[in-house]
N, C-alpha and C. Protein backbone atom coordinates (compact mmCIF):
# COMPACT_ATOMS: atom_id res chain seq x y z
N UNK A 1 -33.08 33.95 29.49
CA UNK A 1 -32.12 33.00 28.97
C UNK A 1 -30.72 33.57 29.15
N UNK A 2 -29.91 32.93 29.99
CA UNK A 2 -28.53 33.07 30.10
C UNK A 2 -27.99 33.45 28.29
N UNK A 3 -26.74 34.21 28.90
CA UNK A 3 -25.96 34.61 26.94
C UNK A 3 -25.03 33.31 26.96
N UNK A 4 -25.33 33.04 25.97
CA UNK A 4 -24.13 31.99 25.53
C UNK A 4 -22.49 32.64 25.65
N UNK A 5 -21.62 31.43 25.92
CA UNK A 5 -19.75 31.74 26.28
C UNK A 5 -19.73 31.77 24.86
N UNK A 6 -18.05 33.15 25.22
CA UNK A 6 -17.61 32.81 23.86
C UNK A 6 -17.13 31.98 23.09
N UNK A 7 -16.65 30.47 23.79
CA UNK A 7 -16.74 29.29 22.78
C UNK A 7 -17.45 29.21 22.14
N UNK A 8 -18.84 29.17 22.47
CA UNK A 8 -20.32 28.68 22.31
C UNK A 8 -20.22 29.64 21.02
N UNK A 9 -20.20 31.05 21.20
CA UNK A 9 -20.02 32.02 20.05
C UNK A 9 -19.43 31.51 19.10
N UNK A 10 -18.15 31.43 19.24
CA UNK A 10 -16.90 31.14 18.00
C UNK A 10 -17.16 29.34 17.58
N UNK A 11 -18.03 28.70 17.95
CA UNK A 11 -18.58 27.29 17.42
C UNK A 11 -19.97 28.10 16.24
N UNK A 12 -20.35 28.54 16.93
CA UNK A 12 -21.61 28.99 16.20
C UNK A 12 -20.97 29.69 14.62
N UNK A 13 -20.13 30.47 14.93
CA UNK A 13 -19.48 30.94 13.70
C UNK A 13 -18.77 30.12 12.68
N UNK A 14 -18.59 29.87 13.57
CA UNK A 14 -17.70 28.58 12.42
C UNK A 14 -18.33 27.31 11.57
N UNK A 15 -19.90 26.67 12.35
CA UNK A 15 -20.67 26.32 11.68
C UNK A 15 -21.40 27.16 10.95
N UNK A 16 -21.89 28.47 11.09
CA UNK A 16 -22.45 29.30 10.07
C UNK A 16 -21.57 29.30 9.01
N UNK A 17 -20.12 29.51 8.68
CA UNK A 17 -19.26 29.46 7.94
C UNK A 17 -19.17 28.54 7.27
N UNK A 18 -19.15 26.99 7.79
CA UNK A 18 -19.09 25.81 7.38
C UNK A 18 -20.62 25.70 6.27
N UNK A 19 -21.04 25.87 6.53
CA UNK A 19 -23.02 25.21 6.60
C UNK A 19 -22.89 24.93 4.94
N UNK A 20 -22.56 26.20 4.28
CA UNK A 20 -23.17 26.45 2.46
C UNK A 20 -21.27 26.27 2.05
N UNK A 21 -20.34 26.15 2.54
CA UNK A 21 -18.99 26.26 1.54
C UNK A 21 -18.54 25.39 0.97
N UNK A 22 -18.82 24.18 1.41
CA UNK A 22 -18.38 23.19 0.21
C UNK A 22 -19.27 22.92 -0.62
N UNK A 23 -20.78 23.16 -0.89
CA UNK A 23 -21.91 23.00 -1.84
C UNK A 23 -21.73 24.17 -3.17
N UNK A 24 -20.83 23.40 -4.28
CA UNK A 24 -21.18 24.64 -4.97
C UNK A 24 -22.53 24.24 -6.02
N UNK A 25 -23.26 24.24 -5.77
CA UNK A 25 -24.90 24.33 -6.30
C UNK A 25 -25.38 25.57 -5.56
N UNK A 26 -25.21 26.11 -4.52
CA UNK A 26 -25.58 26.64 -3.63
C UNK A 26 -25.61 28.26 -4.49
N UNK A 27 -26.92 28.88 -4.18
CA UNK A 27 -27.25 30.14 -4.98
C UNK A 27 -26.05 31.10 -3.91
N UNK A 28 -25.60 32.13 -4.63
CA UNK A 28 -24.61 32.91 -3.79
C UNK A 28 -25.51 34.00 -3.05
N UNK A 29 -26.38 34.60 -3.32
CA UNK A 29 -27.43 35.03 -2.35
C UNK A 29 -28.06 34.69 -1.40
N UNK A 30 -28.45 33.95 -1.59
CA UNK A 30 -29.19 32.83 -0.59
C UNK A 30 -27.77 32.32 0.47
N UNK A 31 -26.97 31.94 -0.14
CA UNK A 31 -26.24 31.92 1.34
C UNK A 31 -25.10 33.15 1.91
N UNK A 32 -25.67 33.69 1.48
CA UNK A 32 -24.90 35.04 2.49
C UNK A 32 -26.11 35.33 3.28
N UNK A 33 -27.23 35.51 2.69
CA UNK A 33 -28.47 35.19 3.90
C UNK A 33 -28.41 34.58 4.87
N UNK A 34 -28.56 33.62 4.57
CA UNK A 34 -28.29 32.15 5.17
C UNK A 34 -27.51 32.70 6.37
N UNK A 35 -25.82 32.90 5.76
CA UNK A 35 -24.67 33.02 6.77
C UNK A 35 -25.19 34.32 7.88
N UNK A 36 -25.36 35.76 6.97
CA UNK A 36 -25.91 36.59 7.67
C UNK A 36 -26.90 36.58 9.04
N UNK A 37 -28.15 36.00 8.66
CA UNK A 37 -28.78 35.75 9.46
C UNK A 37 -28.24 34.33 10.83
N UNK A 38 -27.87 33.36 10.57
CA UNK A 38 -26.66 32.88 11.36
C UNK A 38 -25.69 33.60 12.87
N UNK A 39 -25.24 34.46 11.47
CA UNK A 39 -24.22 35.15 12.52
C UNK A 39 -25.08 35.99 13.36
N UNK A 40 -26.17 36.95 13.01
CA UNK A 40 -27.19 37.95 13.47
C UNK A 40 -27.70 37.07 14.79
N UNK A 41 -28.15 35.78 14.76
CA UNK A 41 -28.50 34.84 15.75
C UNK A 41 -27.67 34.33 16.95
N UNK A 42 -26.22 34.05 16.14
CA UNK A 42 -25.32 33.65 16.91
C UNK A 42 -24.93 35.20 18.52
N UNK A 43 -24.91 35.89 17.35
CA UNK A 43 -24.28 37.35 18.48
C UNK A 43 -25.40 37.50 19.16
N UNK A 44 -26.85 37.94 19.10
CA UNK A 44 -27.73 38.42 19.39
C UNK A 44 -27.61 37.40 20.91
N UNK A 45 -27.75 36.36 20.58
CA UNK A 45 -27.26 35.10 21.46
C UNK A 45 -25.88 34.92 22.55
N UNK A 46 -25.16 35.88 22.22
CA UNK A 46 -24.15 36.19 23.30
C UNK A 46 -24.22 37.38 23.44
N UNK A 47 -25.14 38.18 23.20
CA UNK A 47 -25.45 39.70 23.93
C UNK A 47 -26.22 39.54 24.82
N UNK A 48 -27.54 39.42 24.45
CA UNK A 48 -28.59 39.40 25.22
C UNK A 48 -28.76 38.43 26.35
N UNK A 49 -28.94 39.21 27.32
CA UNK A 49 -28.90 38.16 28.52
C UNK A 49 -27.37 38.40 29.60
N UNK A 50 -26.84 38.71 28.79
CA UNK A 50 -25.25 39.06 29.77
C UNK A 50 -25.48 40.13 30.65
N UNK A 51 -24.87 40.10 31.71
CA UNK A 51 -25.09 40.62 32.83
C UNK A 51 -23.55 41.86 32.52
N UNK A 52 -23.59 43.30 33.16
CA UNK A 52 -22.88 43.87 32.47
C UNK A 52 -22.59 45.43 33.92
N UNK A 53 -21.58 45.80 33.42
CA UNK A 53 -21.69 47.07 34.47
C UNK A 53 -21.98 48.35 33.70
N UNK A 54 -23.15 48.52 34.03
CA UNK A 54 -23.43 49.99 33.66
C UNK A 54 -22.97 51.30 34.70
N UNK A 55 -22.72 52.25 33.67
CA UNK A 55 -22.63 53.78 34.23
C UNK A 55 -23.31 54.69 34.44
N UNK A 56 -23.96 55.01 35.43
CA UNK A 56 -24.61 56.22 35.33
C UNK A 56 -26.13 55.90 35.48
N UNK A 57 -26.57 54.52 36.13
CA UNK A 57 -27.84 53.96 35.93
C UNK A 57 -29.12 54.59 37.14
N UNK A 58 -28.34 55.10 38.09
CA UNK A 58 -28.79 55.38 39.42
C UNK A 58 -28.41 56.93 39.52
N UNK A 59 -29.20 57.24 40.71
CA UNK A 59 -29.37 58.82 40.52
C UNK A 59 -27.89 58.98 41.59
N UNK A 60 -27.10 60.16 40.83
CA UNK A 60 -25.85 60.77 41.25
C UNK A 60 -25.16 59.05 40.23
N UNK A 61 -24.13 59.68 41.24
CA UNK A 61 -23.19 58.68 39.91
C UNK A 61 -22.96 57.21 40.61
N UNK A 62 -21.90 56.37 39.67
CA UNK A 62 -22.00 54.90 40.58
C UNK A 62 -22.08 54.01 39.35
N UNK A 63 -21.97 53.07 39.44
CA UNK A 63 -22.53 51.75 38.69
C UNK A 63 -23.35 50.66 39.14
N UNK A 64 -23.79 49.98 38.33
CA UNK A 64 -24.92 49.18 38.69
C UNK A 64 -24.89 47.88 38.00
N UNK A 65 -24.98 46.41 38.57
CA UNK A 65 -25.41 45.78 37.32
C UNK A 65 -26.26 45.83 36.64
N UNK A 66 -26.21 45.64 35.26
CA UNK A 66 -27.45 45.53 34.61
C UNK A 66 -27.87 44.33 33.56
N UNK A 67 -28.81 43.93 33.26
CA UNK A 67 -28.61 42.92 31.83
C UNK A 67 -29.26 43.33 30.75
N UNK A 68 -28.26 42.64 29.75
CA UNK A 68 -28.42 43.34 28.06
C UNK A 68 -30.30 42.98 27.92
N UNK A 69 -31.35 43.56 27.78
CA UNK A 69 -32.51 43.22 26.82
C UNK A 69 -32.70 42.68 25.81
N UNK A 70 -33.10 42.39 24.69
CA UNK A 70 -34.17 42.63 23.52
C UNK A 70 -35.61 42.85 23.32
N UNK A 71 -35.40 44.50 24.14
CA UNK A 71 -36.73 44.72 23.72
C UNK A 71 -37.55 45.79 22.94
């Protein structure tokens, strides 16, 4: 899966932000969870998958592309 742009990022944040702030019923634990896990999704989501220049990947020196994992 391609990484999401950083628009795509900074939308994602901003609805994680949005989601629980105008509800005040809303347990204050539960949504920092909530937000936490959000944001943990959102980034993980513009890391993984990006294509990137690594150092030092190949024998003697040089760079290489590489792409971010989760594994």
């Amino acid at each position: 899966m391609a990484a999401i742009t950083e628009p795509q990022l900074s939308a994602r944040i901003k609805a994680a932000l949005d989601a629980k702030s105008d509800d005040p019923s809303v347990n204050t634990v539960d949504a920092r969870q909530h937000l936490a896990d959000e944001l943990a999704s959102a980034i993980n989501d513009f890391v993984v998958g990006r294509t990137t220049q690594v150092t030092g990947v190949q024998v003697g020196s040089g760079t290489a592309p590489g792409i971010i994992q989760n594994v």
